[in-house]
Protein backbone atom coordinates (compact mmCIF):
# COMPACT_ATOMS: atom_id res chain seq x y z
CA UNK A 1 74.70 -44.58 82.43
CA UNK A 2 73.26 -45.72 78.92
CA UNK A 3 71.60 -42.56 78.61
CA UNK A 4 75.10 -40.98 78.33
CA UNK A 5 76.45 -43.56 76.14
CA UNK A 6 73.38 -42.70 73.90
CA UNK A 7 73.74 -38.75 73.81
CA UNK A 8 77.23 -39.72 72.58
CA UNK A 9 75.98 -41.63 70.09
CA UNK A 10 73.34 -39.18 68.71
CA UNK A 11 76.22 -36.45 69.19
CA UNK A 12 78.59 -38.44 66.43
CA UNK A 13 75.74 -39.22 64.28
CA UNK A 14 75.21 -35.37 64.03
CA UNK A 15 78.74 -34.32 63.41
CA UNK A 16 79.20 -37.08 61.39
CA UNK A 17 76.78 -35.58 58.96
CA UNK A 18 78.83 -32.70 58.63
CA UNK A 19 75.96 -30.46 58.92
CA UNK A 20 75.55 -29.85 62.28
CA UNK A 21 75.47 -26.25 64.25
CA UNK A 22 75.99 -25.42 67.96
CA UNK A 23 74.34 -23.19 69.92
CA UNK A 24 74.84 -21.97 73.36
CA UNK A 25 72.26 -20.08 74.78
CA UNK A 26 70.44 -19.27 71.24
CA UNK A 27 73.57 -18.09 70.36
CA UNK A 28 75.51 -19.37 67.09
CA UNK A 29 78.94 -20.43 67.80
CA UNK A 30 80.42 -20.44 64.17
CA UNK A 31 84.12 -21.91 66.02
CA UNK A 32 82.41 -25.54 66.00
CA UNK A 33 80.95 -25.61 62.43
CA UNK A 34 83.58 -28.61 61.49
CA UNK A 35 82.13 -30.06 65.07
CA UNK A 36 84.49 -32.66 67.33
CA UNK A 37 82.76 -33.45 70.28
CA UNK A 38 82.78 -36.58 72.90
CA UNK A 39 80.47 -37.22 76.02
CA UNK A 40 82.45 -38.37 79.17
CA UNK A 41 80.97 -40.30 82.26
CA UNK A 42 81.19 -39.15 85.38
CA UNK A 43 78.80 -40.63 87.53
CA UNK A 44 74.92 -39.68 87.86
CA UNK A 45 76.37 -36.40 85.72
CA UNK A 46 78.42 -36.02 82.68
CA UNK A 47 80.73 -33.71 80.70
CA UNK A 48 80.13 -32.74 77.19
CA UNK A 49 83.63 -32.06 74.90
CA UNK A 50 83.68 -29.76 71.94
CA UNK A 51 86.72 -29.12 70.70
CA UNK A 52 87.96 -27.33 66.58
CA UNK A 53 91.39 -25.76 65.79
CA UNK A 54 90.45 -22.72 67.49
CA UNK A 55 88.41 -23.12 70.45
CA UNK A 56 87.55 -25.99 73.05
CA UNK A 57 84.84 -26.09 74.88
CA UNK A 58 83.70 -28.05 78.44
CA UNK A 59 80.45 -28.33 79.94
CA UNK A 60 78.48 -30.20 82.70
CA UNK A 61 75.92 -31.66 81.78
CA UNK A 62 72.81 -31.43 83.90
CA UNK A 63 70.05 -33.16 81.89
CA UNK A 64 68.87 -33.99 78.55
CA UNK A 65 65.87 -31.93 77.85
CA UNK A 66 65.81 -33.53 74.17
CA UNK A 67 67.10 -35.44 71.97
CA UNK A 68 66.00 -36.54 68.20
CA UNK A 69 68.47 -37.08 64.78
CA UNK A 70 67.80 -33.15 63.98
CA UNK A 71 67.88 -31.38 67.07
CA UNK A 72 69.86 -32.28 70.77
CA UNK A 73 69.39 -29.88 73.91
CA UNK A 74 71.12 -30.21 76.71
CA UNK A 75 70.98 -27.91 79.87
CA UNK A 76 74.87 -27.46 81.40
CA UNK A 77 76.59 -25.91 83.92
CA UNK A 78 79.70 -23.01 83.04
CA UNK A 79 82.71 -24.24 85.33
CA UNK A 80 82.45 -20.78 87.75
CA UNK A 81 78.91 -20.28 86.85
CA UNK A 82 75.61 -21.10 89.21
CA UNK A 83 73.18 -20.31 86.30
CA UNK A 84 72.67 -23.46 83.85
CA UNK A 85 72.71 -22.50 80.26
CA UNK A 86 71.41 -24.87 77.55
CA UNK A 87 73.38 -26.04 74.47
CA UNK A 88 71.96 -27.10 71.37
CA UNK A 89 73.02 -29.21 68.66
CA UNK A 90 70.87 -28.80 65.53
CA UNK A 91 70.81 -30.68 61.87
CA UNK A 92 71.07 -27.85 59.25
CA UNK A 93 69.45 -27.86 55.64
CA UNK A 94 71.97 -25.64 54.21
CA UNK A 95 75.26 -23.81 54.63
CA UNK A 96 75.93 -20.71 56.34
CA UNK A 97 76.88 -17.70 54.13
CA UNK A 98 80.35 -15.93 54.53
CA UNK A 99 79.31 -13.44 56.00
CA UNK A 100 77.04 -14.62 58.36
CA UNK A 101 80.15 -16.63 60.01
CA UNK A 102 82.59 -13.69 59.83
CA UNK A 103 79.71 -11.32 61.78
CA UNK A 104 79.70 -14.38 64.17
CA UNK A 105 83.81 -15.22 64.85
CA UNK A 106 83.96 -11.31 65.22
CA UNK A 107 81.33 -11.57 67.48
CA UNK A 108 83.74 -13.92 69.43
CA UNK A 109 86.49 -11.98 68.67
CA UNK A 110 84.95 -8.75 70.36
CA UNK A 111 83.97 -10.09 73.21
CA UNK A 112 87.86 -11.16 73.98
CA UNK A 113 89.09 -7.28 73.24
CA UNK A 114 85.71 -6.41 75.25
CA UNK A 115 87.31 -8.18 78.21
CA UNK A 116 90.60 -7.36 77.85
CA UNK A 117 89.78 -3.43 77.48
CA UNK A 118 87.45 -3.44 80.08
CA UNK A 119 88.51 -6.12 83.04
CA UNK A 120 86.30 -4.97 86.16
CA UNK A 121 83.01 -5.30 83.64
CA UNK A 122 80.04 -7.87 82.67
CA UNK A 123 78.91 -8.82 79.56
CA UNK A 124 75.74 -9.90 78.74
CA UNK A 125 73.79 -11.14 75.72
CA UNK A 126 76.12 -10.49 73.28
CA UNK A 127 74.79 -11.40 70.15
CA UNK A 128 74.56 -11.10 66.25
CA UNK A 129 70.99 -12.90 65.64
CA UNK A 130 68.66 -10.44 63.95
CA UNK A 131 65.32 -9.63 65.47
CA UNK A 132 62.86 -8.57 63.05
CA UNK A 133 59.97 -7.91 65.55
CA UNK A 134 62.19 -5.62 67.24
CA UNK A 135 63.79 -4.30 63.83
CA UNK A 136 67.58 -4.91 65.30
CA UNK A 137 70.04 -5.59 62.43
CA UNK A 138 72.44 -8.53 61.87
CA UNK A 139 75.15 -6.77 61.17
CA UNK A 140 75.94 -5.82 64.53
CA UNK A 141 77.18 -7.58 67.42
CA UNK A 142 74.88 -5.90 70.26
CA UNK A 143 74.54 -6.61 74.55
CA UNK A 144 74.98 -5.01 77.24
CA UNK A 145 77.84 -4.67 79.98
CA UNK A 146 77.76 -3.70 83.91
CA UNK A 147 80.25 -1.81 85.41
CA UNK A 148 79.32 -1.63 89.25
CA UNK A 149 76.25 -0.14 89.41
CA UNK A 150 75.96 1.10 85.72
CA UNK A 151 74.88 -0.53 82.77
CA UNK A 152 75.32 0.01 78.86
CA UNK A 153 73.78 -0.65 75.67
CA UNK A 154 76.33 -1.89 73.84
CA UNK A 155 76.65 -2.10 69.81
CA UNK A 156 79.90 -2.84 67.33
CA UNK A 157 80.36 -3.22 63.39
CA UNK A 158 82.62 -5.76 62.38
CA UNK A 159 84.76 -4.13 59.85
CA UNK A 160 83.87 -5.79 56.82
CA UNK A 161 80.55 -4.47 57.04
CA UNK A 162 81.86 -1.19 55.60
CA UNK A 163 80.83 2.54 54.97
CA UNK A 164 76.98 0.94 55.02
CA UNK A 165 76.92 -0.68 58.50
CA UNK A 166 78.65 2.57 59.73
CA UNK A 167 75.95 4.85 58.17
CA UNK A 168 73.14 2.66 59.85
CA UNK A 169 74.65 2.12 63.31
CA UNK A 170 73.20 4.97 65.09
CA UNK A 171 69.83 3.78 64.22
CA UNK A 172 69.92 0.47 65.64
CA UNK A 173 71.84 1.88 68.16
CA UNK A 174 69.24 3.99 69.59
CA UNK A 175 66.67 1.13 69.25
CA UNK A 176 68.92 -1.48 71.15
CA UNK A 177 69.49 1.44 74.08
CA UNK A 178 65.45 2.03 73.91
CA UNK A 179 64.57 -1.77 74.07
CA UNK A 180 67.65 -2.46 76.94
CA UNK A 181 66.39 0.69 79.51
CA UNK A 182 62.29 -0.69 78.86
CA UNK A 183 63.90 -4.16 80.07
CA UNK A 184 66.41 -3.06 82.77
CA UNK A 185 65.44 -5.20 86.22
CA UNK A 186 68.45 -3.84 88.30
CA UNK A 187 70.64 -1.62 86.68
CA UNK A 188 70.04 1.53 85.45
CA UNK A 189 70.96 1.79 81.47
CA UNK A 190 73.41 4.98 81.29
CA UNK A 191 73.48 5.00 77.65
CA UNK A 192 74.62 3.81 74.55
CA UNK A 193 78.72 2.95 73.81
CA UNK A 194 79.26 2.05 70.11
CA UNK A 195 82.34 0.16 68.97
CA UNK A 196 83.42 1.10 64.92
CA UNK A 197 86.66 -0.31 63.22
CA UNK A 198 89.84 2.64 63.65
CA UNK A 199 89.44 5.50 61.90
CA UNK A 200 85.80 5.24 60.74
CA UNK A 201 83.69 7.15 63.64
CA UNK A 202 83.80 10.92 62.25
CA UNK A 203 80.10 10.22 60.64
CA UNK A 204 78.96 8.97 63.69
CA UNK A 205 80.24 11.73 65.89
CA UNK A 206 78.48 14.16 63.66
CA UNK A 207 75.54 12.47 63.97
CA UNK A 208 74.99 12.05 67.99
CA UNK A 209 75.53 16.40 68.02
CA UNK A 210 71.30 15.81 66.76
CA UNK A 211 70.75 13.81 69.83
CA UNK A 212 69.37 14.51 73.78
CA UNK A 213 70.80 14.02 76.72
CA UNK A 214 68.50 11.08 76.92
CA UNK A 215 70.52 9.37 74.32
CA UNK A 216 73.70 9.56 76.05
CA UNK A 217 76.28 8.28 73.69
CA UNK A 218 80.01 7.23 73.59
CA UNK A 219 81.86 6.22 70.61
CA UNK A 220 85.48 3.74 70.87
CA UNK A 221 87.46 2.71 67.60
CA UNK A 222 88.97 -0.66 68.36
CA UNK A 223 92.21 -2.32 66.29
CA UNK A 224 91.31 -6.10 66.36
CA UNK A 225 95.45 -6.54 65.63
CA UNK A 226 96.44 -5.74 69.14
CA UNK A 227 93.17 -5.04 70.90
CA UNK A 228 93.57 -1.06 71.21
CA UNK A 229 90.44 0.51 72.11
CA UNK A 230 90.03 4.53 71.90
CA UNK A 231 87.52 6.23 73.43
CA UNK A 232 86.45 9.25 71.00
CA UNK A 233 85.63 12.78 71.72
CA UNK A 234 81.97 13.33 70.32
CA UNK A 235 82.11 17.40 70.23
CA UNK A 236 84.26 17.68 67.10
CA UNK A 237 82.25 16.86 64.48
CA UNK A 238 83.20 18.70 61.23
CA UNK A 239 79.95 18.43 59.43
CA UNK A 240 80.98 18.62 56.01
CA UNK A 241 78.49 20.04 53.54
CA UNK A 242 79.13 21.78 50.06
CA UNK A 243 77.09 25.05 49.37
CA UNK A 244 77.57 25.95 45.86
CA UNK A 245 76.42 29.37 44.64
CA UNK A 246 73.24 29.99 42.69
CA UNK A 247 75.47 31.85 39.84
CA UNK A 248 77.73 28.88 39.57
CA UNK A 249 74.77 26.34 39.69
CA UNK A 250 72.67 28.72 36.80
CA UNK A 251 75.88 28.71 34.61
CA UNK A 252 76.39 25.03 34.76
CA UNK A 253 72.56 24.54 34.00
CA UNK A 254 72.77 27.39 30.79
CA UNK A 255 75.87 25.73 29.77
CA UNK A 256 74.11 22.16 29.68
CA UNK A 257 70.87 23.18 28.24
CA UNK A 258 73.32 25.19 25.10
CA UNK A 259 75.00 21.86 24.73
CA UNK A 260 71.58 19.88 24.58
CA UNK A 261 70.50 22.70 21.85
CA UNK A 262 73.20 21.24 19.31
CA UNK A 263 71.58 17.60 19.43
CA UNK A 264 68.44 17.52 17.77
CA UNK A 265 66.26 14.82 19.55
CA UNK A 266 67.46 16.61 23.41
CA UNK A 267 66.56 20.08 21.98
CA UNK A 268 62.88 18.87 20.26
CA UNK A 269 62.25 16.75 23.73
CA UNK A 270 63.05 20.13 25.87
CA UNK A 271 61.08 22.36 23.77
CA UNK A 272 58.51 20.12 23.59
CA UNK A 273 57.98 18.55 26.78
CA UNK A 274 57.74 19.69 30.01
CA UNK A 275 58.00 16.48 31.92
CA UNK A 276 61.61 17.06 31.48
CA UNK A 277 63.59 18.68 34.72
CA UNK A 278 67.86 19.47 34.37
CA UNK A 279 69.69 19.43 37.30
CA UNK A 280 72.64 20.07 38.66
CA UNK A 281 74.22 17.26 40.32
CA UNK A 282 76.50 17.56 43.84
CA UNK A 283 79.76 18.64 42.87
CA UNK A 284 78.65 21.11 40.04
CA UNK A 285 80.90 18.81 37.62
CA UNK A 286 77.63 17.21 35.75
CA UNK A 287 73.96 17.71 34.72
CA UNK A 288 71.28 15.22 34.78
CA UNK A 289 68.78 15.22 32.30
CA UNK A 290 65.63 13.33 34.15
CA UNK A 291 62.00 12.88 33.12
CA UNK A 292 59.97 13.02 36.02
CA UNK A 293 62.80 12.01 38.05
CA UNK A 294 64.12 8.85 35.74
CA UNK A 295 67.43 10.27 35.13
CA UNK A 296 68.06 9.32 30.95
CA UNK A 297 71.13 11.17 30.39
CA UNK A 298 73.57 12.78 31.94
CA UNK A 299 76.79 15.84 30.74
CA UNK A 300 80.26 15.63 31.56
CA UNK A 301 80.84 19.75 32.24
CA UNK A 302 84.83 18.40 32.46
CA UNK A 303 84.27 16.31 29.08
CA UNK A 304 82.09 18.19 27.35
CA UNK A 305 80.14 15.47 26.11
CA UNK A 306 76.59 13.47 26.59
CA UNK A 307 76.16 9.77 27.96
CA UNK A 308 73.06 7.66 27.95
CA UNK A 309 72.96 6.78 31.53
CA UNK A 310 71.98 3.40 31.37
CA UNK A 311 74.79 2.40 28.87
CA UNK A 312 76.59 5.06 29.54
CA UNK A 313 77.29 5.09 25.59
CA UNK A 314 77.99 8.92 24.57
CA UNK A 315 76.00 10.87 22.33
CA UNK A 316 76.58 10.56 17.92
CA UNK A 317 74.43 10.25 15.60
CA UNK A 318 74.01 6.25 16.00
CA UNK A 319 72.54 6.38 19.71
CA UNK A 320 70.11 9.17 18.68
CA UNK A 321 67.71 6.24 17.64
CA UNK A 322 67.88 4.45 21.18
CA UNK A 323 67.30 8.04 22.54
CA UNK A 324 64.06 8.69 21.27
CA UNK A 325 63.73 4.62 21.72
CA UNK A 326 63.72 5.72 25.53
CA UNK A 327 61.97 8.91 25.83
CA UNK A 328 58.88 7.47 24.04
CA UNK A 329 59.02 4.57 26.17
CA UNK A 330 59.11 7.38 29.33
CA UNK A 331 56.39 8.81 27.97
CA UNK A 332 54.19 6.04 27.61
CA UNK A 333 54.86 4.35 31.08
CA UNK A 334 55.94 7.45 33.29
CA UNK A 335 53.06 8.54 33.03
CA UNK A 336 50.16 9.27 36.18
CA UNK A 337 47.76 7.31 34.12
CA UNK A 338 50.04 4.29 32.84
CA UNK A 339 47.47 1.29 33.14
CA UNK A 340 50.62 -1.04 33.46
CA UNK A 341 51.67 0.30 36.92
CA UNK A 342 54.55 -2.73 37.17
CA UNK A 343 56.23 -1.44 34.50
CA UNK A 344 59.74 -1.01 35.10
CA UNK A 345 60.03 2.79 33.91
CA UNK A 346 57.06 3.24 36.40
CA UNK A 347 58.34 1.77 39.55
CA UNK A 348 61.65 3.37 38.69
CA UNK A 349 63.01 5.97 40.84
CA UNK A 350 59.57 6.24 43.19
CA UNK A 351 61.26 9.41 45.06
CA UNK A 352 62.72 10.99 42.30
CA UNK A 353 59.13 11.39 40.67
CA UNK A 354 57.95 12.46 44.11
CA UNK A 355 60.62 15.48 44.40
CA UNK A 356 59.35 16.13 40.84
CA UNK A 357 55.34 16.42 42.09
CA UNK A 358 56.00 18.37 45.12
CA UNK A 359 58.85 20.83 43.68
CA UNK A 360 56.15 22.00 40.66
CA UNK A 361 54.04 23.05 43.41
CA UNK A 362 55.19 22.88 46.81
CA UNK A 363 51.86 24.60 48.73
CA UNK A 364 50.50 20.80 47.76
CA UNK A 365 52.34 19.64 50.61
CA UNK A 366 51.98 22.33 53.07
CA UNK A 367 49.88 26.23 51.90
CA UNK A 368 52.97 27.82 54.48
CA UNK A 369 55.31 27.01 52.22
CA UNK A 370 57.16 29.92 49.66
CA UNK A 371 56.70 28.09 46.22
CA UNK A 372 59.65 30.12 44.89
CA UNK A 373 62.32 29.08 47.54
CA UNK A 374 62.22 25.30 47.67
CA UNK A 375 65.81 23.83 46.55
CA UNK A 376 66.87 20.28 45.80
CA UNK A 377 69.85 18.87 47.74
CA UNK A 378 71.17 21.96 49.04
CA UNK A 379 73.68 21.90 50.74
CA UNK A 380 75.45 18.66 49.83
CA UNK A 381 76.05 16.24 51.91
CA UNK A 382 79.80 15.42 51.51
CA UNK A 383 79.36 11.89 52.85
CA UNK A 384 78.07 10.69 49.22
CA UNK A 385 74.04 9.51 48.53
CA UNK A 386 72.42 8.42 51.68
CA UNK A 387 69.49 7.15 49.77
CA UNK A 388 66.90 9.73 50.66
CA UNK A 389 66.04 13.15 48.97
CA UNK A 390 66.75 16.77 50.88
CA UNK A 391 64.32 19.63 49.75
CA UNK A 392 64.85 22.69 51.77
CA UNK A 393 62.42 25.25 52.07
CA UNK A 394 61.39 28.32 53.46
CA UNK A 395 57.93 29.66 54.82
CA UNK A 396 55.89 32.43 54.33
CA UNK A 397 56.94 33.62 57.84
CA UNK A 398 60.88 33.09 57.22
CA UNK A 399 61.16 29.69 58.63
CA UNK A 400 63.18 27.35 56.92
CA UNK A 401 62.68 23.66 56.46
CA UNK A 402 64.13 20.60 55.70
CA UNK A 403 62.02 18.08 53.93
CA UNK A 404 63.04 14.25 53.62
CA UNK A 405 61.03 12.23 50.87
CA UNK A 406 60.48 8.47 50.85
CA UNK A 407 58.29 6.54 48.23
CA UNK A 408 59.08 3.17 50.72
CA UNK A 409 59.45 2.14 54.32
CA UNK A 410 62.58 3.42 55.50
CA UNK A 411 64.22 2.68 58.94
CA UNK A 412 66.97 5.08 58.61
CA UNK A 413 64.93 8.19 57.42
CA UNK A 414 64.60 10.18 61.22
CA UNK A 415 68.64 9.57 61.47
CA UNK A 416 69.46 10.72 57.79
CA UNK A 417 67.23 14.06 58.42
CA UNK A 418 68.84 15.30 60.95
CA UNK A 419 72.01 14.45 59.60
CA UNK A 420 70.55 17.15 56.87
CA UNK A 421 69.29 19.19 59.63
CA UNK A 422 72.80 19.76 61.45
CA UNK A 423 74.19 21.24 58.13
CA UNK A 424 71.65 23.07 57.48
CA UNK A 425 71.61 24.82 60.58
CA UNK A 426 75.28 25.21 60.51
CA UNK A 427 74.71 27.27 56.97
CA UNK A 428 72.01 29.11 58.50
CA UNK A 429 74.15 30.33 61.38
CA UNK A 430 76.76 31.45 59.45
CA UNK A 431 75.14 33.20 56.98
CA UNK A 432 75.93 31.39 53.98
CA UNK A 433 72.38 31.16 52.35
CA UNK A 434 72.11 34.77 51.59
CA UNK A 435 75.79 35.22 50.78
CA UNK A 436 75.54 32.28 48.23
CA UNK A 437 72.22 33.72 46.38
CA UNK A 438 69.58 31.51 48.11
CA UNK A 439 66.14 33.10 49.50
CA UNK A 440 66.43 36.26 47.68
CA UNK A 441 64.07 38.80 49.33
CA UNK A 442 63.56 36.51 52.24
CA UNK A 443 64.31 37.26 55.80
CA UNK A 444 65.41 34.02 57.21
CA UNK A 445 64.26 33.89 60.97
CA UNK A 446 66.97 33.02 62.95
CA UNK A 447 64.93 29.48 64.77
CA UNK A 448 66.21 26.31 64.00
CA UNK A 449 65.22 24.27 60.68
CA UNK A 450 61.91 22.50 61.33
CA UNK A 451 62.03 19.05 59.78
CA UNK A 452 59.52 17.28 57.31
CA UNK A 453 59.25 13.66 57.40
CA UNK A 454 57.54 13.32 53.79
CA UNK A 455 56.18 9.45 52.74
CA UNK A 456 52.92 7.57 51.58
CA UNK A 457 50.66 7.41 54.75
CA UNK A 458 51.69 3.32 55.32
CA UNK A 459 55.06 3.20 54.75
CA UNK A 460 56.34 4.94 58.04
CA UNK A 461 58.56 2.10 59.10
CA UNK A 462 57.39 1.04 62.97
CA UNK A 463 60.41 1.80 64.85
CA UNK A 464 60.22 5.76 63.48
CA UNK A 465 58.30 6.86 66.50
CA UNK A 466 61.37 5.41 69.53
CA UNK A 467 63.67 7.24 67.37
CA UNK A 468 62.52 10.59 67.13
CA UNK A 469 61.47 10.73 70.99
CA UNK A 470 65.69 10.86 71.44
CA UNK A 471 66.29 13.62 68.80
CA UNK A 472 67.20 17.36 70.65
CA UNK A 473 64.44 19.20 71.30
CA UNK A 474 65.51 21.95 69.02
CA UNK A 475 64.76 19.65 66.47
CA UNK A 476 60.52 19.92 65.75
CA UNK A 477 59.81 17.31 63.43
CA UNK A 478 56.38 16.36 61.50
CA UNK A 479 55.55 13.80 59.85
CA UNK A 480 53.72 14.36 56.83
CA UNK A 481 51.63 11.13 55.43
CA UNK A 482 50.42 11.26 52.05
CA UNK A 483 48.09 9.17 49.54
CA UNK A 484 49.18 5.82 48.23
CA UNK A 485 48.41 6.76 44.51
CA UNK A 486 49.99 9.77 45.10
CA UNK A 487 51.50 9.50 41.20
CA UNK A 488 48.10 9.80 40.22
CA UNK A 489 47.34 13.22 42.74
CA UNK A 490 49.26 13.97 45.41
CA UNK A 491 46.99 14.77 48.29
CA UNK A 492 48.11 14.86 52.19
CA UNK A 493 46.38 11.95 54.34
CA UNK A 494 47.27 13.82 57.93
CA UNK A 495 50.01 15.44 59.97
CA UNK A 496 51.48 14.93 62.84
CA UNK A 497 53.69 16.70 65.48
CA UNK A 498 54.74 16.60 69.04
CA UNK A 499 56.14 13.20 69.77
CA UNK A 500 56.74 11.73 73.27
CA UNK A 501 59.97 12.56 74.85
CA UNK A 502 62.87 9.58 76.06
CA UNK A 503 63.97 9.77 79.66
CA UNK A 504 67.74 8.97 80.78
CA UNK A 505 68.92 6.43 83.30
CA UNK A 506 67.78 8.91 86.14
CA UNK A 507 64.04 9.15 84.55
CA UNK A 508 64.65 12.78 83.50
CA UNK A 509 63.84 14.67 79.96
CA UNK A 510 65.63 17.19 78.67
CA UNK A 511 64.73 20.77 79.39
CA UNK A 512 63.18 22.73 76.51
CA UNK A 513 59.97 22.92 74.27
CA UNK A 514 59.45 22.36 71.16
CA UNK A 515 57.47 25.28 69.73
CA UNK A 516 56.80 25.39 66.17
């Protein structure tokens, strides 16, 4: 037929260009991006060739549902397959970025060890495209697989993506299992079964301990070198934390502000100002010198010695000019009635200065709270900075509460809280609090940690709602929405508790109240 003689045409045209991407099903295949294709004749129907040094590729083709110089679409039959699927041939502008084609040939590459691992399964709608309306990532291959008469969310991390794509998977996890059981037609979704490179799950582990029985979750390591797949136990979560003592965190703060004493411009700012907060850091082995939470120096309690954090030059007598440079720049533009709000030094650090409001008077945010137990980042979270502030606090009636600030929209902020939460409440049950000097003269009651989702009133992100209706229900969480000026007054816009509760494959929540 001409018609097939002129899809060939069109076809060479396009990968003649050398800019030309293939599609099957919406989905990229990055195999074909040097493309080699040819159109053979058979007949009233045809076969469509694709072929690169890794992969080939056969198809029927069924018709031509369109066909220009930028874009060919073809709907073709799967050789063992009733269903058509449709392949598309586009004209690119530009050039895919390295790591866009690695998250796709390991998208390829999983699906092989997928079948391999699991032989008697389905797999659907595997795919790394990123969905913004539903807020699912791209760095994650995600779909879903059958086995008989169950069905799973599925979700991996290639292993380039790193410690970051681990410390965000649960997240999107939890979304993708949400989105696949509202859009389940036959099978019921069981859970969730989340695929991380060898070796890297024990953050993940920790993390699904905060979760219901709604969000059922299993957790493999896979080896792409030989295909090994592990199925992980999810009870033995270590939950690492740090809890230093209040005596050892005073003596490192004394020992800093004695050292500031001996450099002039530190000790006149300190006596002087009161903008100006020192802190501890995690680890005990430095102090940060911040004004209203823009950190400007820092002391090495190992080195005895100062550092400008921004060069980190070290304190003598030559940087004391660009010291007092800075702090009268701070105090000019970090200040709650700057005029030139895009300054820099006044966007900088947005939750640090936030902390800073709140911990000068914490009955701004909530009248319950005890104004002289709220601590900053205590206990430490061993697995580094998550990017969101911990205050923990106590109140009036002995209840004690974690508090998670944001300045910005935040998709991972429910996850990271209770990843607080769960060391919290491991300190609390073990007593550590009062043995390390926390809370003095408080009686702790002995009810879990309620949680504080803290942010300006808009900048909840969308998806925070499906994600806290699959927390445990001994976690009680409110969120807390403030003003958007709130550097200018913090005030509280509204509160908000009791969130709807997620169902498992059988339509059943999990037993228990939450009861603040």
């Amino acid at each position: 037929m001409d018609d097939w003689a002129e899809l060939g045409r069109a076809l060479d045209a396009l990968a003649a260009s050398g800019s030309a991407e293939v599609r099957e099903d919406g989905e990229w295949l990055p195999e074909f991006a040097v493309l080699h294709c040819e159109v053979r004749g058979q007949g009233k129907t045809s076969l469509v060739h694709l072929w690169s040094d890794g992969r080939n590729l056969t198809r029927r083709i069924l018709r031509i549902k369109k066909q220009s110089e930028q874009h060919i679409i073809l709907e073709v039959q799967r050789f063992g397959r009733s269903k058509p699927s449709r392949l598309e041939f586009l004209r690119t502008e530009g050039t895919r970025s390295s790591g866009r084609i690695a998250r796709a040939e390991f998208r390829v590459r999983f699906r092989r060890v997928l079948s391999e691992r699991f032989p008697d399964a389905i797999f659907e709608c595997l795919t790394i495209s990123p969905d913004l309306g539903h807020s699912f990532s791209g760095l994650y291959v995600r779909g879903r697989m059958h086995e008989g008469r169950s069905s799973w969310a599925v979700l991996a991390v290639p292993p380039r993506e790193g410690a970051a794509g681990i410390d965000g998977m649960l997240t999107f996890g939890i979304l993708w299992l949400d989105w696949t059981r509202s859009h389940a037609e036959r099978h019921a979704v069981e859970g969730l079964r989340l695929f991380v490179p060898e070796g890297t799950s024990r953050f993940l582990r920790e993390r699904v301990m905060s979760l219901s029985s709604a969000a059922r979750t299993e957790i493999f390591e896979f080896r792409e070198q030989d295909g090994r797949i592990h199925k992980m136990d999810t009870a033995d979560g270590n939950l690492e934390s740090l809890l230093a003592t209040r005596r050892t965190s005073e003596s490192v703060l004394a020992a800093a502000r004695a050292a500031a004493e001996r450099i002039p411009v530190l000790a006149s700012a300190l006596s002087t100002e009161t903008r100006i907060e020192v802190r501890a850091l995690p680890g005990m082995k430095e102090v940060g010198f911040y004004f209203r939470g823009f950190e400007f120096a820092r002391w090495s309690i190992e080195r005895m010695l100062f550092e400008l954090v921004d060069t980190r030059q070290r304190f003598t007598a030559g940087t004391q000019p660009a010291l007092e440079r800075l702090l009268r720049q701070l105090n000019q533009h970090r200040d709650e009635l700057a005029s030139e709000t895009n300054h820099p030094l006044y966007r900088a650090a947005p939750e640090r200065w936030l902390e800073t409001i709140i911990l000068k008077d914490p009955t701004r945010l909530d009248a319950q709270l005890d104004s002289q137990h709220v601590y900053s980042q205590v206990p430490t979270v061993t697995a580094g900075d998550r990017g969101v502030l911990d205050l923990l606090g106590v109140t009036r009636r002995g209840r004690l509460v974690v508090i998670e600030l944001k300045a910005s929209e935040n998709i991972q902020m429910p996850i990271q809280a209770v990843d607080y939460w769960l060391r919290v409440r491991r300190h609390q049950r073990e007593g550590d609090f009062q043995r390390c000097g926390y809370f003095v003269g408080r009686e702790i009651d002995p009810r879990p940690p309620l949680v504080w989702l803290v942010a300006p009133a808009l900048q909840f992100h969308s998806a925070t709602d499906r994600l806290l209706k699959y927390l445990s229900p001994e976690i009680q969480v409110t969120r807390i929405g403030l003003n958007e000026n709130w550097r200018r007054g913090l005030r509280v816009v509204y509160r908000q508790q009791g969130f709807p509760r997620a169902e498992d494959s059988l339509g059943r929540k999990e037993k228990g109240k939450r009861t603040e």
